[in-house]
Structure formats: C-alpha cells, structure tokens
C-alpha atoms as a PDB file:
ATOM      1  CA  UNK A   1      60.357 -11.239  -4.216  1.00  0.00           C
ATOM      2  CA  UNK A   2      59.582  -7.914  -2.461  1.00  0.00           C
ATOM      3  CA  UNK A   3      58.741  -6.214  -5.818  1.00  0.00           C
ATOM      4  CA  UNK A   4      55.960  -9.390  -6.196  1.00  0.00           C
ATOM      5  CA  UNK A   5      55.238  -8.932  -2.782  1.00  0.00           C
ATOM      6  CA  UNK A   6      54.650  -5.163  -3.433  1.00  0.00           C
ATOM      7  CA  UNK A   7      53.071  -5.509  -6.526  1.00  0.00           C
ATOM      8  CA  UNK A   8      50.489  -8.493  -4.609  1.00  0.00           C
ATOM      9  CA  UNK A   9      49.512  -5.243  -1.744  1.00  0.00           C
ATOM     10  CA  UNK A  10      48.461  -2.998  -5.092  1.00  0.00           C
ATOM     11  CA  UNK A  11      46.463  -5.596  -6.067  1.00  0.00           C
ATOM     12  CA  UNK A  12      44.555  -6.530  -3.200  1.00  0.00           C
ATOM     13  CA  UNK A  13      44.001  -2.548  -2.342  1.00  0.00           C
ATOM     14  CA  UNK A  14      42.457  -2.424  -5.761  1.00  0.00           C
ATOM     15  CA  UNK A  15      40.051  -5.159  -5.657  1.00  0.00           C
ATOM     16  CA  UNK A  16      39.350  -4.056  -1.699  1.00  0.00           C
ATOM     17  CA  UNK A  17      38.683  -0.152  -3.428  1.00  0.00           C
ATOM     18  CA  UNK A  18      36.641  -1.902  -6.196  1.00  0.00           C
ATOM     19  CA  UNK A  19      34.457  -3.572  -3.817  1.00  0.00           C
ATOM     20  CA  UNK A  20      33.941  -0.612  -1.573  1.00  0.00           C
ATOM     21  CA  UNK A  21      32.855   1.154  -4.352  1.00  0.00           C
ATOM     22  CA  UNK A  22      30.223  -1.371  -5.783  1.00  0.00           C
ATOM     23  CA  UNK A  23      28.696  -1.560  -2.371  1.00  0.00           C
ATOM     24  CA  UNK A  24      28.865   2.253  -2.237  1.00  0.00           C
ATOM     25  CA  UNK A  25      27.184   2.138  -5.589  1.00  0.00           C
ATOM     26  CA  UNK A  26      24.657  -0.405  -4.640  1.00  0.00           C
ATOM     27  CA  UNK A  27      23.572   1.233  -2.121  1.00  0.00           C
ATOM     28  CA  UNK A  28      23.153   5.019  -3.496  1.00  0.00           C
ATOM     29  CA  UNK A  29      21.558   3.234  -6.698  1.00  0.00           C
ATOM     30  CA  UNK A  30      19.410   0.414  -5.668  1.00  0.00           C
ATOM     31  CA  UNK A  31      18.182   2.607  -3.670  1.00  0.00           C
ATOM     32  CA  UNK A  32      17.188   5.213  -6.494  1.00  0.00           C
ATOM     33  CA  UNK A  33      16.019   2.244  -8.330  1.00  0.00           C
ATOM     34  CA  UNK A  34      13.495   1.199  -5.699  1.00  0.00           C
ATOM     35  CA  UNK A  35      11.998   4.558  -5.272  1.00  0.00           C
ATOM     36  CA  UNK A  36      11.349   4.958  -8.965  1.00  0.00           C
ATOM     37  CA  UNK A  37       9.829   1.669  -9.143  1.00  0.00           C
ATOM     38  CA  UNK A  38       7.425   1.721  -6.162  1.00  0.00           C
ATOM     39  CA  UNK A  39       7.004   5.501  -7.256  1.00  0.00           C
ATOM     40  CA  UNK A  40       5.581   4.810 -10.462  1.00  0.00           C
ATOM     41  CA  UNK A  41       3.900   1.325 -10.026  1.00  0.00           C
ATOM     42  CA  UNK A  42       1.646   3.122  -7.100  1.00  0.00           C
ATOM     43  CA  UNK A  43       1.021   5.502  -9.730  1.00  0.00           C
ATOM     44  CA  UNK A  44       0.463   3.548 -12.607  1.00  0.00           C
ATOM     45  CA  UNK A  45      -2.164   1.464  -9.926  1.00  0.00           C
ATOM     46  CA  UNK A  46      -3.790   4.098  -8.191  1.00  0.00           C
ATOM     47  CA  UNK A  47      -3.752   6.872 -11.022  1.00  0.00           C
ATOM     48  CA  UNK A  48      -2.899   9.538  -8.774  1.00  0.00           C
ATOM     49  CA  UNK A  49       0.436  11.155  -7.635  1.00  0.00           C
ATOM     50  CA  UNK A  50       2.772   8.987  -5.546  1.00  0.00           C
ATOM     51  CA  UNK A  51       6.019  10.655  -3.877  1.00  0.00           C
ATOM     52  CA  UNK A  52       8.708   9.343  -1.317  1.00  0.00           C
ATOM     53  CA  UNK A  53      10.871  11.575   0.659  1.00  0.00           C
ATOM     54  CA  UNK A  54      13.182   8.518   0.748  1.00  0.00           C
ATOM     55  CA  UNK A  55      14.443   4.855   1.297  1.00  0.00           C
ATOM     56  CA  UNK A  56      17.521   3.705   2.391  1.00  0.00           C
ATOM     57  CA  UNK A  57      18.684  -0.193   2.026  1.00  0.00           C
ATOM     58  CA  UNK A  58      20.739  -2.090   3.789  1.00  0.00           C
ATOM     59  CA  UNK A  59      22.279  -4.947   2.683  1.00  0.00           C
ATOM     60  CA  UNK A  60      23.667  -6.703   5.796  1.00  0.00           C
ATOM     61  CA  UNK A  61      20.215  -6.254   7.823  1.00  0.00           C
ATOM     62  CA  UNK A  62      18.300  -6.972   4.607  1.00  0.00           C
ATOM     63  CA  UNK A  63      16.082  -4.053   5.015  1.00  0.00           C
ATOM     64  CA  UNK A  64      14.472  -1.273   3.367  1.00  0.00           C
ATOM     65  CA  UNK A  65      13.305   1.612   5.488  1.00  0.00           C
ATOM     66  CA  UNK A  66      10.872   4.492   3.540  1.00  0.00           C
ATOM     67  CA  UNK A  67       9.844   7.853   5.129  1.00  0.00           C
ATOM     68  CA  UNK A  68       7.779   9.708   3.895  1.00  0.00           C
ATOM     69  CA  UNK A  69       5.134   8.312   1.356  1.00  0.00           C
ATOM     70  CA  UNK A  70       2.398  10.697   0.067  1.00  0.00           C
ATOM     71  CA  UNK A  71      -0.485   9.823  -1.840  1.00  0.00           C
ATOM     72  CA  UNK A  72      -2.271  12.713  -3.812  1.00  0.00           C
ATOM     73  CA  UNK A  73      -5.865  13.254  -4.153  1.00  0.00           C
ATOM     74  CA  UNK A  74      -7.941  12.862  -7.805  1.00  0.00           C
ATOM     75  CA  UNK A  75      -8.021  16.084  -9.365  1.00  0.00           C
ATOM     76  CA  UNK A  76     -11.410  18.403  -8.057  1.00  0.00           C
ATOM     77  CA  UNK A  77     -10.280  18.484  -4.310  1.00  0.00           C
ATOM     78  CA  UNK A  78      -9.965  21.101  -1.871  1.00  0.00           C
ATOM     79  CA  UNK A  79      -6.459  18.956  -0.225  1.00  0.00           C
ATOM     80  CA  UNK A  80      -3.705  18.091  -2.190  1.00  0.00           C
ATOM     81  CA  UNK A  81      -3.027  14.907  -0.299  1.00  0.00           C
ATOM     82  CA  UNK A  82      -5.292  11.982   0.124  1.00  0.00           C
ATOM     83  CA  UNK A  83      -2.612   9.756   2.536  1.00  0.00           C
ATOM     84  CA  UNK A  84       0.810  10.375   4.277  1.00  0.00           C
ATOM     85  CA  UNK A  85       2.177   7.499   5.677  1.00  0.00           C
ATOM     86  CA  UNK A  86       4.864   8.250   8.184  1.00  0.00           C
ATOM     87  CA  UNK A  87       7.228   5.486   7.822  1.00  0.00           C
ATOM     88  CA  UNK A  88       7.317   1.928   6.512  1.00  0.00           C
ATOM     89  CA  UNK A  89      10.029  -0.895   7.550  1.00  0.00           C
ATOM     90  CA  UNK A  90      10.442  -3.528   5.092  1.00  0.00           C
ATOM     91  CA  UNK A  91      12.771  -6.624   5.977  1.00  0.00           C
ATOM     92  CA  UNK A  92      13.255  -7.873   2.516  1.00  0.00           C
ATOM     93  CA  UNK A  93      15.761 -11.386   1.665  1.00  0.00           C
ATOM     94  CA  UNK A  94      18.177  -9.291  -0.346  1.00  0.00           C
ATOM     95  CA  UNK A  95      19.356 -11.664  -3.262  1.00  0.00           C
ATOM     96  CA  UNK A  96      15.727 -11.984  -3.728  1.00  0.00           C
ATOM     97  CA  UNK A  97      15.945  -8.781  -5.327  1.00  0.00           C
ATOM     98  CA  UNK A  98      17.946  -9.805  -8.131  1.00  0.00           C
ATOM     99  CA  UNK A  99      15.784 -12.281  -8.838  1.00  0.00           C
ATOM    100  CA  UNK A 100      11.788 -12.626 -10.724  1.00  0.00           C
ATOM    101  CA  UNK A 101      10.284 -12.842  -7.511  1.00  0.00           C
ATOM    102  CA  UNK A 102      11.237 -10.627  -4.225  1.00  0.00           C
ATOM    103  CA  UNK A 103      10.461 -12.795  -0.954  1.00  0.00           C
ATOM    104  CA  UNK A 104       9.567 -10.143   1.487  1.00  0.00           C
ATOM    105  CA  UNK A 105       9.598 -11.389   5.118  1.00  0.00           C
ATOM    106  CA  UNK A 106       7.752  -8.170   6.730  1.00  0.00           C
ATOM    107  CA  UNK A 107       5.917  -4.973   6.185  1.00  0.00           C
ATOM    108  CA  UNK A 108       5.356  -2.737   9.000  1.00  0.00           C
ATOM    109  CA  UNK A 109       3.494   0.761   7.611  1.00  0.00           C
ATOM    110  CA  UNK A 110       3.053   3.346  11.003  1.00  0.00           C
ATOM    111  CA  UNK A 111       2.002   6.451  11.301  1.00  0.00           C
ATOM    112  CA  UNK A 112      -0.653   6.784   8.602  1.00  0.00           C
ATOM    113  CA  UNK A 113      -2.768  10.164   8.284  1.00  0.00           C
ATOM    114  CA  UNK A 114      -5.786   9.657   5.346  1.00  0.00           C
ATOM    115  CA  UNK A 115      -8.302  12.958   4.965  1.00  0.00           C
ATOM    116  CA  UNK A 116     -11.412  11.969   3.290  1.00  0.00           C
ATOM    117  CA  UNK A 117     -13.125  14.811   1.204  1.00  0.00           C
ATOM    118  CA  UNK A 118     -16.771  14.453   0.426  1.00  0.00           C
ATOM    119  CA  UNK A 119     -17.698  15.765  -2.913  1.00  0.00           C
ATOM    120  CA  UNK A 120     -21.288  15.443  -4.123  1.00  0.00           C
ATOM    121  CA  UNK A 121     -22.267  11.603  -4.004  1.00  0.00           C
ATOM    122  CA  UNK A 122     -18.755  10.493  -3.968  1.00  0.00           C
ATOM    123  CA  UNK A 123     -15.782  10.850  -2.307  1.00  0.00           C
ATOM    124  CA  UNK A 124     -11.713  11.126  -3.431  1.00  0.00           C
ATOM    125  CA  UNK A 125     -11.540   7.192  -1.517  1.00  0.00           C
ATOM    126  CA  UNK A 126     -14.102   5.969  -3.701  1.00  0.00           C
ATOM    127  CA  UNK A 127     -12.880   7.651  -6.844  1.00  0.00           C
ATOM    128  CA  UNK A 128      -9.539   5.616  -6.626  1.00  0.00           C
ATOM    129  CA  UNK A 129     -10.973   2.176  -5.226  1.00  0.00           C
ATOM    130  CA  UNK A 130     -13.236   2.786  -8.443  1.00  0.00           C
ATOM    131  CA  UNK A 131     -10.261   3.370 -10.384  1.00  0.00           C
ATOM    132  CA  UNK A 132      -9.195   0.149  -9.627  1.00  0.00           C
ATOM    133  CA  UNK A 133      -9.631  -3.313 -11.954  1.00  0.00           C
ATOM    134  CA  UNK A 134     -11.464  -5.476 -10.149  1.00  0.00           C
ATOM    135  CA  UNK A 135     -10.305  -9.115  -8.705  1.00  0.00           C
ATOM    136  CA  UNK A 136     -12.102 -10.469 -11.757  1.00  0.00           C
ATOM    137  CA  UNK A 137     -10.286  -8.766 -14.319  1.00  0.00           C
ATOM    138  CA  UNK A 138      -7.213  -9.400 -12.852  1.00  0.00           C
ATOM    139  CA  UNK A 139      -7.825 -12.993 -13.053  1.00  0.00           C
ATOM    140  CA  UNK A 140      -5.301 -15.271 -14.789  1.00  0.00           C
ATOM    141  CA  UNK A 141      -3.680 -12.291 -15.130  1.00  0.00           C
ATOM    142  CA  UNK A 142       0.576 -12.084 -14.506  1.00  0.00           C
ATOM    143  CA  UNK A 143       2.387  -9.836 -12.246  1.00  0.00           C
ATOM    144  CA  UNK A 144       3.954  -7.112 -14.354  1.00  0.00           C
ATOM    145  CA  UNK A 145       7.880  -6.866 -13.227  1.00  0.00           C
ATOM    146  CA  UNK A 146       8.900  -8.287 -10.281  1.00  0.00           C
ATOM    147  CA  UNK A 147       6.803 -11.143  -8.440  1.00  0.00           C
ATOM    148  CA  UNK A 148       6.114 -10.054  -4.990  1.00  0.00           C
ATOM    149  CA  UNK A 149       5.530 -13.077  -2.128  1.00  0.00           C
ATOM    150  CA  UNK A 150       5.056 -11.549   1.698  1.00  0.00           C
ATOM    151  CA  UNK A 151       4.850 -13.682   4.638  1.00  0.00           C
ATOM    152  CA  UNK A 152       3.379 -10.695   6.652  1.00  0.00           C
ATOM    153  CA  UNK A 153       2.266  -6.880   6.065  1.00  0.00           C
ATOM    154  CA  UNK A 154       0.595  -5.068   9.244  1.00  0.00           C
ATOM    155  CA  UNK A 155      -0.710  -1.147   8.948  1.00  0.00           C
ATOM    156  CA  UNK A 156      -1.071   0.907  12.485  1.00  0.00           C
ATOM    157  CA  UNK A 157      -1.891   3.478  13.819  1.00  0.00           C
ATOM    158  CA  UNK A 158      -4.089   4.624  11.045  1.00  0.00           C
ATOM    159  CA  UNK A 159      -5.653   8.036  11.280  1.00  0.00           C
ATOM    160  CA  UNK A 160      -8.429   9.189   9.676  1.00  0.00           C
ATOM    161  CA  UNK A 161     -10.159  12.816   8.894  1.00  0.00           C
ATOM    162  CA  UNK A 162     -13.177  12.365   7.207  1.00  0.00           C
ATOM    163  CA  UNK A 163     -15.130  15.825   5.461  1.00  0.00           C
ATOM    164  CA  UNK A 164     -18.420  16.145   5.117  1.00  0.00           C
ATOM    165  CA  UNK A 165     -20.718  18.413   3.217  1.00  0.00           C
ATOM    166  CA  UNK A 166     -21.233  21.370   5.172  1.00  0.00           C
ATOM    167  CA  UNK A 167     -24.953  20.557   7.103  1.00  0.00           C
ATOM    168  CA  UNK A 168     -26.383  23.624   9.056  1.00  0.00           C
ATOM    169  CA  UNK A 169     -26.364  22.331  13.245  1.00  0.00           C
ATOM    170  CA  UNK A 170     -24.007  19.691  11.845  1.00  0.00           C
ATOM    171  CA  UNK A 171     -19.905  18.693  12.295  1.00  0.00           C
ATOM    172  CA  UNK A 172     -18.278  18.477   9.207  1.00  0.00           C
ATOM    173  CA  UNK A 173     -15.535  16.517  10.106  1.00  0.00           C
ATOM    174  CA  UNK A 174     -15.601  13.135  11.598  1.00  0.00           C
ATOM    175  CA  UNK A 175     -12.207  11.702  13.167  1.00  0.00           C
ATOM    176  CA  UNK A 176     -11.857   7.836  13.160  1.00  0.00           C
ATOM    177  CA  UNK A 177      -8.897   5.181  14.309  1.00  0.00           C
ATOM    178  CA  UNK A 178      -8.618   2.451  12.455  1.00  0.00           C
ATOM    179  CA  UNK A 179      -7.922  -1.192  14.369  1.00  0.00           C
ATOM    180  CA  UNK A 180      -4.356  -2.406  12.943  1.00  0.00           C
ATOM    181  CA  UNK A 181      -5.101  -4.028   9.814  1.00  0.00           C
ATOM    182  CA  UNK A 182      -2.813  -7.564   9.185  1.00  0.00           C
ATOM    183  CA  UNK A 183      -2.426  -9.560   5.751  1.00  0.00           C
ATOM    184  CA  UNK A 184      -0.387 -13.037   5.760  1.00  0.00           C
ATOM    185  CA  UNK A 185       0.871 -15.437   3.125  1.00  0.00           C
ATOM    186  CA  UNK A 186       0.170 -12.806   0.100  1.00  0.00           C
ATOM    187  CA  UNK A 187       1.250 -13.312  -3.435  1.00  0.00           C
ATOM    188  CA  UNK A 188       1.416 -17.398  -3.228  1.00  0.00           C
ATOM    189  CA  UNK A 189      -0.328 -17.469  -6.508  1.00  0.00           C
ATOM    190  CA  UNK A 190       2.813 -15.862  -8.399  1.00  0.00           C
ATOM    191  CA  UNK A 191       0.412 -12.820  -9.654  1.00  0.00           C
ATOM    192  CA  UNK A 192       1.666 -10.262  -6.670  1.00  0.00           C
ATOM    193  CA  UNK A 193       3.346  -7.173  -7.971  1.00  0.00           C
ATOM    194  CA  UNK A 194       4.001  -3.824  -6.794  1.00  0.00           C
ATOM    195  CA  UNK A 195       0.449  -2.237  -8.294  1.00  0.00           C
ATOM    196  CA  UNK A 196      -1.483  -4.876  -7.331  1.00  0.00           C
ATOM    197  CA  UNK A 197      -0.333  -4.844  -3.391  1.00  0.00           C
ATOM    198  CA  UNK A 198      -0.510  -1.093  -3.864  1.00  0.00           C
ATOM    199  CA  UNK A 199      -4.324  -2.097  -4.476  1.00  0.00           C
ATOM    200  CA  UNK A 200      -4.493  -4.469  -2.016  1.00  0.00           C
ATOM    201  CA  UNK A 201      -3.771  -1.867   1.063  1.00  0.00           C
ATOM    202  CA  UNK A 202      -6.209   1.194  -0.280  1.00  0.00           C
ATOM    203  CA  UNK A 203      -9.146  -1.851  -0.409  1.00  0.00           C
ATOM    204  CA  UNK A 204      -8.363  -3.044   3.193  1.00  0.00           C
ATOM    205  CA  UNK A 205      -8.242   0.463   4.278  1.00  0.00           C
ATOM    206  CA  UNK A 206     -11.450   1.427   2.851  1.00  0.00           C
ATOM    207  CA  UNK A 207     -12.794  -1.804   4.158  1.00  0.00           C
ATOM    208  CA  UNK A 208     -11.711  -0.554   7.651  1.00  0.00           C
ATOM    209  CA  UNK A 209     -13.109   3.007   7.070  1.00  0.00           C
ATOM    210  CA  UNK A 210     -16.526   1.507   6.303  1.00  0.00           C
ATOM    211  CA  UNK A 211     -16.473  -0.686   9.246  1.00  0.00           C
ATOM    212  CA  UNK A 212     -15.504   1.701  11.742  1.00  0.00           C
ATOM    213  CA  UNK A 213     -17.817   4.257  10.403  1.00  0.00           C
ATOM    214  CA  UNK A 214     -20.599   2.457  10.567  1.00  0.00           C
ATOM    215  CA  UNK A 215     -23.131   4.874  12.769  1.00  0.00           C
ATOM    216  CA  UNK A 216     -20.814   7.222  12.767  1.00  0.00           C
ATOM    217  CA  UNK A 217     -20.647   8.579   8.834  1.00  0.00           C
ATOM    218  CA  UNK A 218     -23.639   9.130   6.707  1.00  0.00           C
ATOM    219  CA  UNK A 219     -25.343   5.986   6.105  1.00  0.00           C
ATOM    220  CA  UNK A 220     -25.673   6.954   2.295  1.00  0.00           C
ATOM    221  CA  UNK A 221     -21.772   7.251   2.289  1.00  0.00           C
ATOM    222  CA  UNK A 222     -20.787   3.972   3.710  1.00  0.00           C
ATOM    223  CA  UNK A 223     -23.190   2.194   1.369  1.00  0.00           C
ATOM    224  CA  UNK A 224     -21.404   3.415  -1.323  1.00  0.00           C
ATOM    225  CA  UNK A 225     -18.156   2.721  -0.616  1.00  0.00           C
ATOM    226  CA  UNK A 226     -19.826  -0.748   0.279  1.00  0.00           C
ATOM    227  CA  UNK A 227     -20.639  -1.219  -3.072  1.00  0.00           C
ATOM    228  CA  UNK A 228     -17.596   0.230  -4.835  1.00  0.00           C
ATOM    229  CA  UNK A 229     -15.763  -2.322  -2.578  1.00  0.00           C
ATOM    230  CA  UNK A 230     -18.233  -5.221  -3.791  1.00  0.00           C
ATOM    231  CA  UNK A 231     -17.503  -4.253  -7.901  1.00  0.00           C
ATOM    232  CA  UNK A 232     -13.464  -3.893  -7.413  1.00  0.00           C
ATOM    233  CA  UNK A 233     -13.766  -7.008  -5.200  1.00  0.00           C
ATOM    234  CA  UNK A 234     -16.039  -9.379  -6.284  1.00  0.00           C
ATOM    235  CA  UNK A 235     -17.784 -10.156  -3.295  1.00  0.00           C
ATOM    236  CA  UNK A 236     -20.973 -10.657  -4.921  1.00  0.00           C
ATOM    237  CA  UNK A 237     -24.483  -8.851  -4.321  1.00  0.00           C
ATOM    238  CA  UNK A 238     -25.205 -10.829  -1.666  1.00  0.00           C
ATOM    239  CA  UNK A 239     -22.774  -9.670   0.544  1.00  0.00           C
ATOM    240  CA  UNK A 240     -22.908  -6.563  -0.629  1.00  0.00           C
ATOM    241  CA  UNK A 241     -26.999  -6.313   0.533  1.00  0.00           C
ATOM    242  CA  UNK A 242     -26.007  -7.576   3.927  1.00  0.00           C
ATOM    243  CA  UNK A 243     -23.480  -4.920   4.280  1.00  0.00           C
ATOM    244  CA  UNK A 244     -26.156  -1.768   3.541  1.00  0.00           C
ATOM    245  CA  UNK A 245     -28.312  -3.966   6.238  1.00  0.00           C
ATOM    246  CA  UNK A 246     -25.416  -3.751   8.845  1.00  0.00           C
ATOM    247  CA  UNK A 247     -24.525   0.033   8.273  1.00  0.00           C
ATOM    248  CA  UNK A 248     -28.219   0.912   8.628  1.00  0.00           C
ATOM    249  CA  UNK A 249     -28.496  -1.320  12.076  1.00  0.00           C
ATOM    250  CA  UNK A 250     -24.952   0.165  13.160  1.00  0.00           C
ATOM    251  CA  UNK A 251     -23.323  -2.731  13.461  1.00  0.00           C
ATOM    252  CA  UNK A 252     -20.352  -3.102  11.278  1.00  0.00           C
ATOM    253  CA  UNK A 253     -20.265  -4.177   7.688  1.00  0.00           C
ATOM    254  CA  UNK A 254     -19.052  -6.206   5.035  1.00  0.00           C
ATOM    255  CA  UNK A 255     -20.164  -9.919   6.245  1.00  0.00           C
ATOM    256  CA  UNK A 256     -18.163 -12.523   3.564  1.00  0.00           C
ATOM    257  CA  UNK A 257     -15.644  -9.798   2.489  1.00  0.00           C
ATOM    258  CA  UNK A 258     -13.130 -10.811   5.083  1.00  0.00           C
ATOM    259  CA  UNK A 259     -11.153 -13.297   3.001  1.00  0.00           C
ATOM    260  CA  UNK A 260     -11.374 -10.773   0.071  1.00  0.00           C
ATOM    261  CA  UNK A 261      -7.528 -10.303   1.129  1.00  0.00           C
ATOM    262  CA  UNK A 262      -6.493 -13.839   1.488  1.00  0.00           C
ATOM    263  CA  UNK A 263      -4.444 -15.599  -1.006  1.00  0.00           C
ATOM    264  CA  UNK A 264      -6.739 -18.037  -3.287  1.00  0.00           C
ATOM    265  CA  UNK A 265      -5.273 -21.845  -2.992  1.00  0.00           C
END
C-alpha cells in the first residue's frame, strides 16, 4: 500500500510539473505567436514596417497588453517612423483564441505620437491610406486567418506633428490633438481580420486629422486627404464635394463619412 501510495505522489507531481510547464509554454509562445501575427498582418495591410517591443498574455485576466508599436514611414522620408503608439490593453475571451473567430471585449490604444511629413503634393498619411483596397473591393470578400468581432476599440490621447514645406514668414510644423476616437460592434459581418482593423484605425485617424485641421493645415492638403479618404472609403463624390466646401469655410469636414466605420447590417 505505501509503495502505491508512493508511486500515486510521483504521479500527481508529474502531471502538476506537466501542467506548469504547458502554461509556462503557453504563455512564452502564444505570446511569440501573437506578435508575429499582428506584426506581419499590419504589414501585409499597410505595406510598411510594423514592430512591437512586446506583448505579454495572461490567461486568468484574459488580457493582452502591447508596448511599444511602431509604424514606419513609405520609403522617400526624412523620419523613419510614421506612428508610435505607447501602449495598447486588449481584454480578449481567451478560448476564443483557439477558435476561427477571436471575440475581443476591449481595445484601449494610449499614448499615440503620428509625425506627418509633407512631400510635394502628398504626404507619407496619404501614401498608405492610398495603399489601401478600398471598402468596395473588399466587398464579399473573407477575413484571411482569424475572424476578429470587437464589442469596443477607443484611441486617446492622440498626438500629432504635422510638416510642412518650408514657406518663407511661415511655421513648418503644425501640432494637433486629436478628440478620442471610439468604434463599437465591429466585425459583425464575419469579414474582420487583423489587416483589415489595421485599416480601419489609420482611416479613422486620418479622418480625425482632416477634421481637426480644418483652418489650421493647408487647405490644398486636407482636400486631398479628403479625397483619398472618399476612394479607399466609398463615400461617394458627393460627400466628398461637401467636405472640400467645409475645409475651405473652416468648419470641419467629411459630412456622411461618419458611419464609414460602422458595421453594415
């Protein structure tokens, strides 16, 4: 009896060591796992450099913390970096992430820096929303990898530089804060991935750029970005001519783009 007795101990220490070890695992891995794939979808959306300094998950507070994300600029620019965001929290359901589609309770991105270089008619914003397909080419189109639903993703504190071309008597910088930007209910339609809500964020961020600018950038400048915003959108020309009319009266912009971020029913 004491040798069974003995014998049960070994084997309970060995499935407890097991255990330890796959959460040890799980956690060192998943983690590398997560960072490759948000890592290279941004990428693959965005066709610039994406790089995280790191995320951590945990399992029992079914959360995913990153610090650290950097966006680079399109080749051609003076700065290497178009975006650092400072930190994101992410409070994800965690055997969601075994499965085809991730439900994703919150999204909290702080602390985000963005420098704006002017170059010519254009600008290293506008290159990448240009870079991006629009909403009508994504159409009936399926999430690649991993489905993505959110029930809430909020951006603060966003910080922005923007450079101008040098103008004798002139500033060539222009500092803006962005108002907190908020998104609800995303992905309902089963075509949310990674890319495409890496898409989502630089759209609603140039949407706030334009917006706040308005009056303060060159008028030139913010109807272009208007009308990058109305291709990769789809907003249609009619919002798009009301938009020019609001940046040159000062007033704010983009009149019947504000549910370009909604979920379609």
């Amino acid at each position: 009896m004491k040798i069974a007795g003995k014998i049960l101990k070994l084997a309970v220490l060995i499935v407890v060591i097991v255990l330890i070890a796959a959460v040890v695992a799980f956690h060192l891995f998943s983690g590398q796992i997560i960072k490759s794939g948000v890592k290279t979808a941004a990428s693959n959306a965005l066709k610039v450099g994406v790089d995280i300094n790191d995320i951590s998950l945990s399992i029992l507070g079914g959360s995913v913390a990153i610090n650290g994300l950097i966006i680079n600029n399109p080749p051609g620019y003076t700065y290497k970096n178009l975006l650092e965001l400072n930190k994101a929290d992410i409070a994800v359901n965690i055997r969601s992430l075994m499965q085809d589609t991730v439900h994703i309770k919150e999204i909290k991105l702080d602390g985000m820096d963005l420098v704006i270089e002017q170059k010519g008619f254009s600008n290293n914003l506008q290159e990448i929303i240009k870079g991006l397909p629009s909403e009508k080419d994504q159409q009936g189109q399926p999430a690649a990898g991993k489905k993505l639903v959110i029930d809430n993703l909020e951006i603060t504190n966003i910080r922005v530089k923007v450079k101008l071309l040098p103008m004798p008597g002139k500033a060539d910088t222009v500092p803006l804060n962005l108002a907190p930007i908020k998104m609800t209910n995303l992905g309902g339609d089963n075509k949310l991935d990674t890319a495409k809500l890496s898409a989502k964020i630089m759209v609603a961020i140039t949407q706030g750029i334009v917006q706040q600018g308005a009056g303060v950038l060159p008028g030139d400048m913010l109807k272009t970005m208007n009308s990058t915003l109305g291709e990769v959108t789809n907003i249609g020309k009619a919002a798009i001519e009301e938009g020019k009319k609001a940046i040159e009266s000062g007033k704010g912009i983009l009149k019947g783009a504000t549910d370009l971020l909604k979920p379609k029913k």
